[in-house]
Protein backbone atom coordinates (compact mmCIF):
# COMPACT_ATOMS: atom_id res chain seq x y z
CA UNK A 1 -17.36 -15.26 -5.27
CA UNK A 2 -17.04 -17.63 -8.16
CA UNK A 3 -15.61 -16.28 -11.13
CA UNK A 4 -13.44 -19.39 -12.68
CA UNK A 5 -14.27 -19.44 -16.29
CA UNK A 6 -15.59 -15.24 -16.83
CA UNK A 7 -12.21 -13.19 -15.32
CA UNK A 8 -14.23 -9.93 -13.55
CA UNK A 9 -13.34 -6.69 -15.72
CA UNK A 10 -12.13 -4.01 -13.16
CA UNK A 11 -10.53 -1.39 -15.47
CA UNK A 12 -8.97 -1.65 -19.32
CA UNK A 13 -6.53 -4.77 -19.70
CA UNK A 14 -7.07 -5.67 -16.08
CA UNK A 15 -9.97 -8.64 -14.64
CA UNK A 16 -9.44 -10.73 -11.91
CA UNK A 17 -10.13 -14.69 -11.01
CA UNK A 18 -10.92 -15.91 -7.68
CA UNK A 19 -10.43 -19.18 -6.25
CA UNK A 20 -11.53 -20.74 -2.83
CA UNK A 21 -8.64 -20.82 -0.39
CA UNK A 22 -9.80 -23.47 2.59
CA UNK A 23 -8.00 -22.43 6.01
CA UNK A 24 -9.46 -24.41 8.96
CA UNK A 25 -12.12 -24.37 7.77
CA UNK A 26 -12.69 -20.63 6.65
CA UNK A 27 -12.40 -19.72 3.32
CA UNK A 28 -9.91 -17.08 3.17
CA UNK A 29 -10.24 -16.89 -1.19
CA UNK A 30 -7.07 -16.56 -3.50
CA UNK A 31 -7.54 -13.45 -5.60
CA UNK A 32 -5.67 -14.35 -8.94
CA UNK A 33 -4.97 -10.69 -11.12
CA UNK A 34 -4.53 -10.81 -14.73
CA UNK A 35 -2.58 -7.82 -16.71
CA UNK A 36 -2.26 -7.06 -20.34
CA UNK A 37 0.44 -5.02 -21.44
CA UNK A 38 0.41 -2.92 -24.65
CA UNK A 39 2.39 -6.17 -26.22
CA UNK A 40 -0.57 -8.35 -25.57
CA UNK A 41 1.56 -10.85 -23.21
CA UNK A 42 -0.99 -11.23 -20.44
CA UNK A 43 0.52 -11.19 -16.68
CA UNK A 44 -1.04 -14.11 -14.33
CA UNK A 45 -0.50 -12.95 -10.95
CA UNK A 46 -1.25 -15.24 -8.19
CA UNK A 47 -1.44 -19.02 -9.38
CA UNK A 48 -4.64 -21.52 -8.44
CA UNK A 49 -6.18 -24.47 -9.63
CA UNK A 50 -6.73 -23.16 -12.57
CA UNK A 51 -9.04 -25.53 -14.72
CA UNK A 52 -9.35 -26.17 -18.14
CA UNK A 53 -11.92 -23.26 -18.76
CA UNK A 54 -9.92 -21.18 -16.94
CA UNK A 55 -6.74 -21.76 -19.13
CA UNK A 56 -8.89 -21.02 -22.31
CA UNK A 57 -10.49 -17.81 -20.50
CA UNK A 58 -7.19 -16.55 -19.59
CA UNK A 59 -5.82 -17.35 -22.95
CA UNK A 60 -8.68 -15.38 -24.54
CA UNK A 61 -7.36 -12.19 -23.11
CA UNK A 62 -4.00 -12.43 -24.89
CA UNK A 63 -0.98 -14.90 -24.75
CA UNK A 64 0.22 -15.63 -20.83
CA UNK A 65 3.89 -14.09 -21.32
CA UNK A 66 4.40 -14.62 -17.35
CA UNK A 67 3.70 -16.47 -14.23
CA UNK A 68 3.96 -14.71 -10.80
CA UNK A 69 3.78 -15.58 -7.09
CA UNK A 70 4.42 -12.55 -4.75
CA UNK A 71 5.74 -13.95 -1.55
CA UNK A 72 7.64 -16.95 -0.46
CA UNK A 73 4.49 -18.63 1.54
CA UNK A 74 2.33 -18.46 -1.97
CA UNK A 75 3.40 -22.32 -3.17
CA UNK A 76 0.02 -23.56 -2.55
CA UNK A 77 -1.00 -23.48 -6.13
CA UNK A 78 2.83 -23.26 -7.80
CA UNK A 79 2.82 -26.65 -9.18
CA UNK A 80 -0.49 -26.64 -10.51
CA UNK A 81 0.18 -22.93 -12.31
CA UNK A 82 3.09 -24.21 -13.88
CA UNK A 83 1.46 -27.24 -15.38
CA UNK A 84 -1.40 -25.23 -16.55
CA UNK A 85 1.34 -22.42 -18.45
CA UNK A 86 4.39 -24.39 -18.57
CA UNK A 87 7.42 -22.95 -20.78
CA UNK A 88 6.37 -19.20 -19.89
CA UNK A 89 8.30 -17.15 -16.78
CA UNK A 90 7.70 -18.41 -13.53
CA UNK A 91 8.49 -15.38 -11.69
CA UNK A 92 9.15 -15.58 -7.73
CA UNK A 93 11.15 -13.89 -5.05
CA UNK A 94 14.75 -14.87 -4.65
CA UNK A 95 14.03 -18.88 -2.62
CA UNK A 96 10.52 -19.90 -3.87
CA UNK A 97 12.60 -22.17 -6.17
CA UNK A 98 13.87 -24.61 -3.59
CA UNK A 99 10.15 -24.28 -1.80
CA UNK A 100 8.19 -25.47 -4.82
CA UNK A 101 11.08 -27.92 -6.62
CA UNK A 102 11.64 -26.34 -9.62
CA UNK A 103 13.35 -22.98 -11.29
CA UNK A 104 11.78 -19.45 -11.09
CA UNK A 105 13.38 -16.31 -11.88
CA UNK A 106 13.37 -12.76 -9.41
CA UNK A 107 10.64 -10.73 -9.74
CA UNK A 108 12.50 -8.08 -8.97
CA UNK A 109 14.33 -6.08 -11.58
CA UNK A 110 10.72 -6.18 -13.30
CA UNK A 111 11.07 -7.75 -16.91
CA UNK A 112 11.94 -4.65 -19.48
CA UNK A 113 8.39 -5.63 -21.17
CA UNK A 114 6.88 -4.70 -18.14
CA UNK A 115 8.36 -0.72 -18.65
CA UNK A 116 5.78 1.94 -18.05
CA UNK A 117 3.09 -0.16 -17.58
CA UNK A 118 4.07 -2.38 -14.36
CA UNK A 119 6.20 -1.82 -11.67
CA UNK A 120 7.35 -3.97 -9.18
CA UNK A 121 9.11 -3.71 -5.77
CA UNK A 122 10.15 -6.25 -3.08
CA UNK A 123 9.19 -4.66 0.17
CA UNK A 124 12.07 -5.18 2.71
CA UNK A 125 12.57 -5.69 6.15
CA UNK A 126 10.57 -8.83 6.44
CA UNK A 127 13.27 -11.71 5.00
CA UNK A 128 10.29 -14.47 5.38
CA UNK A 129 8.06 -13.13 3.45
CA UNK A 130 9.79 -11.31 0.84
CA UNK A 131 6.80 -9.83 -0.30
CA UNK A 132 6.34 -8.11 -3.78
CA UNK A 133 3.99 -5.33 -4.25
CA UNK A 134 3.05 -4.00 -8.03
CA UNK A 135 1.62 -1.25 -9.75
CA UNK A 136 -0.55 -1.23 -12.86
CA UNK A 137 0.51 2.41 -14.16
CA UNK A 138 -2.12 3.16 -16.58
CA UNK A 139 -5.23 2.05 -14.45
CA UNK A 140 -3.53 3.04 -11.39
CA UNK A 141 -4.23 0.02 -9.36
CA UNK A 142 -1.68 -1.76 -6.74
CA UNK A 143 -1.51 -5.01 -6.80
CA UNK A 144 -0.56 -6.60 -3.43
CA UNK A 145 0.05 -10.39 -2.06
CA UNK A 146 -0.30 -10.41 1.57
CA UNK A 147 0.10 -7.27 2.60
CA UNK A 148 -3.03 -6.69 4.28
CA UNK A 149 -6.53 -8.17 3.90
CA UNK A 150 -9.55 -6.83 3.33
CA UNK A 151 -12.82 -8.68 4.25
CA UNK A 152 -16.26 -6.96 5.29
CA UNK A 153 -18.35 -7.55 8.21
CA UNK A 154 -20.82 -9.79 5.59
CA UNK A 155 -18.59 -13.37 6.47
CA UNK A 156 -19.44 -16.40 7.47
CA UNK A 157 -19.11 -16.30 11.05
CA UNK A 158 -16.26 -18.91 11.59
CA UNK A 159 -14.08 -17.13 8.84
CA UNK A 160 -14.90 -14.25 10.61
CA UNK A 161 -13.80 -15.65 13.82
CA UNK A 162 -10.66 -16.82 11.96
CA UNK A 163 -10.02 -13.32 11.12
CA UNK A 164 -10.54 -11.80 13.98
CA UNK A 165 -7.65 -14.26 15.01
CA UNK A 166 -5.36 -13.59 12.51
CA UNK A 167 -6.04 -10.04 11.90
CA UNK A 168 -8.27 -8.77 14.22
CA UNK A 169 -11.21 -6.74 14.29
CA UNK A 170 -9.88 -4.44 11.89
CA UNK A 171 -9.89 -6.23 8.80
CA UNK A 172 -11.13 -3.77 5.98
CA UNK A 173 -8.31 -3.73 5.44
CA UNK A 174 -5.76 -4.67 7.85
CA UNK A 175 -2.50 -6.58 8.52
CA UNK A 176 -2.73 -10.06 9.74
CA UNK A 177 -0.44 -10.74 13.02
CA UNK A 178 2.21 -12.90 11.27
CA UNK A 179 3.06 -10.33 8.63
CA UNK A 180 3.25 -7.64 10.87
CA UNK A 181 5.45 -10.25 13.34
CA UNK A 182 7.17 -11.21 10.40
CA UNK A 183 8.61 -7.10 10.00
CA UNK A 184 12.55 -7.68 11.29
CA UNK A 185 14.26 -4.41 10.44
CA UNK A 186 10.65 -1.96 10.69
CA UNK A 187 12.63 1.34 9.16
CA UNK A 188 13.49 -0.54 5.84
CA UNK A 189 9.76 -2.26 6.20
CA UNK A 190 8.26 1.36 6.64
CA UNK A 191 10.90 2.87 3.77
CA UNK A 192 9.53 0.14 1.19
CA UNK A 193 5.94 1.00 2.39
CA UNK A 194 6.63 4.60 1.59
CA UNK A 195 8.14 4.21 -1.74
CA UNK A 196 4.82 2.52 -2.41
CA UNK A 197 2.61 5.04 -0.85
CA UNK A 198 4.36 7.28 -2.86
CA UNK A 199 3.33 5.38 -6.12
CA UNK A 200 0.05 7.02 -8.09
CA UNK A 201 -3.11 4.31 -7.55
CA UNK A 202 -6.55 4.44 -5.91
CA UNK A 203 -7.77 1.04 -6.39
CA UNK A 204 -5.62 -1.93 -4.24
CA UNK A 205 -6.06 -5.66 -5.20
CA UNK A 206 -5.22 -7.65 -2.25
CA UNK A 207 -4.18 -11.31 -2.51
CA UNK A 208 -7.22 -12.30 0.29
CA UNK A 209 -10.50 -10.54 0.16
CA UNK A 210 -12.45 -7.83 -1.50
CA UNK A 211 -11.01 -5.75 -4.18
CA UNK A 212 -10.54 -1.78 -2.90
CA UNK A 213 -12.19 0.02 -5.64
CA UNK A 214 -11.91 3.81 -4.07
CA UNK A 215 -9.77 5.18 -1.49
CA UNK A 216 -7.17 2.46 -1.90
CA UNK A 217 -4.07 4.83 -1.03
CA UNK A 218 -6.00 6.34 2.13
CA UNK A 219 -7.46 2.65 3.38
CA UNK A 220 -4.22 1.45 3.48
CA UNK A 221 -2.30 4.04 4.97
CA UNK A 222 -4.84 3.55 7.81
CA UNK A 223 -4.22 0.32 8.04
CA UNK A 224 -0.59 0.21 8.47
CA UNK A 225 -0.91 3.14 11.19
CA UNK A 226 -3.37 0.54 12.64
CA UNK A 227 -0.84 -2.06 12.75
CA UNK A 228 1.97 0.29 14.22
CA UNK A 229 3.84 1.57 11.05
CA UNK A 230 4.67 5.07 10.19
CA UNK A 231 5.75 5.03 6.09
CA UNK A 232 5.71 9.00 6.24
């Protein structure tokens, strides 16, 4: 899926961008989500190699008021995301800072802008990862970094192989083995996940793979049970 300079419409001030992501050879894709709020400031969640048509289409949507990168193993892209919006805020969890070389603020409290429309919460029990999960209010829509997955039977064969590696069979959606071995403390893991579950949203953008247009909260539910975690 190439959409680099026409950001895909999926519901009223939300599209999303997505890249080529090269892992051994598979291409596992980085899903980049783009939010406006009622202000106008445009949220770019997810950074890439964003190219010069790509600035201009994102800029067409409303000014970029923030940069985000969900979980501490996202730097791939960080540098060139901050050239491409430099002087906006970079926002990270609590350590991508020293990964990438220079500052970015918590994600988590979520900016004040962000109230009503965008919620945000760090999902504990996995101090690696420090993963960051958000919610588009008005479209109802989670937005999630890496999470789970969620690729259909219709892959190349060796990224399908590599999935079946990293996720197994399972992968539509499902949680890849080194999240899930990544879980330290799983009752504050499976707390977070509940809060979440809890949250009002049907559709799930995932940071890797196919967007979950229907049946978000009930697909991944069923994938967490899959991968051995009871949120309640």
């Amino acid at each position: 899926m190439d959409t680099h300079t026409a950001p895909l419409p999926l519901a009223e001030n939300l599209w999303m961008l997505a890249y080529p992501l090269k892992m051994l050879g598979a291409d596992l894709r980085r899903n980049v989500t783009l939010i406006r709020l009622g202000s106008g400031k445009v949220v770019i969640h997810s950074t890439a190699p964003f190219s010069l048509e790509d600035i201009a289409a994102i800029r067409a949507l409303g000014e970029p008021g923030w940069l985000l990168d969900g979980i501490l193993r996202h730097d791939t892209f960080a540098k060139e995301g901050r050239a491409a919006f430099p002087g906006i805020p970079y926002l990270a969890p609590d350590g991508f800072s020293e990964v990438v070389g220079f500052p970015t603020e918590s994600i988590v409290p979520a900016p004040v802008e962000w109230d009503g429309e965008l919620l945000a919460l760090e999902i504990q029990g996995a101090p690696e990862a420090r993963d960051t999960a958000l919610l588009h209010v008005p479209s109802r829509t989670l937005i999630l970094t890496e999470l789970v997955f969620n690729f259909g039977g219709d892959e190349p064969l060796w990224t399908e192989m590599l999935l079946r590696v990293a996720v197994g069979g399972e992968h539509h959606p499902g949680m890849s083995r080194p999240v899930k071995a990544g879980v330290k403390d799983k009752a504050a893991f499976e707390s977070s996940l509940a809060t979440i579950l809890g949250w009002d949203f049907d559709r799930v953008i995932v940071g890797h793979g196919d967007v979950i247009e229907f049946d978000g909260k009930a697909k991944l539910r069923a994938a967490l049970a899959a991968a051995g975690f009871s949120p309640g």
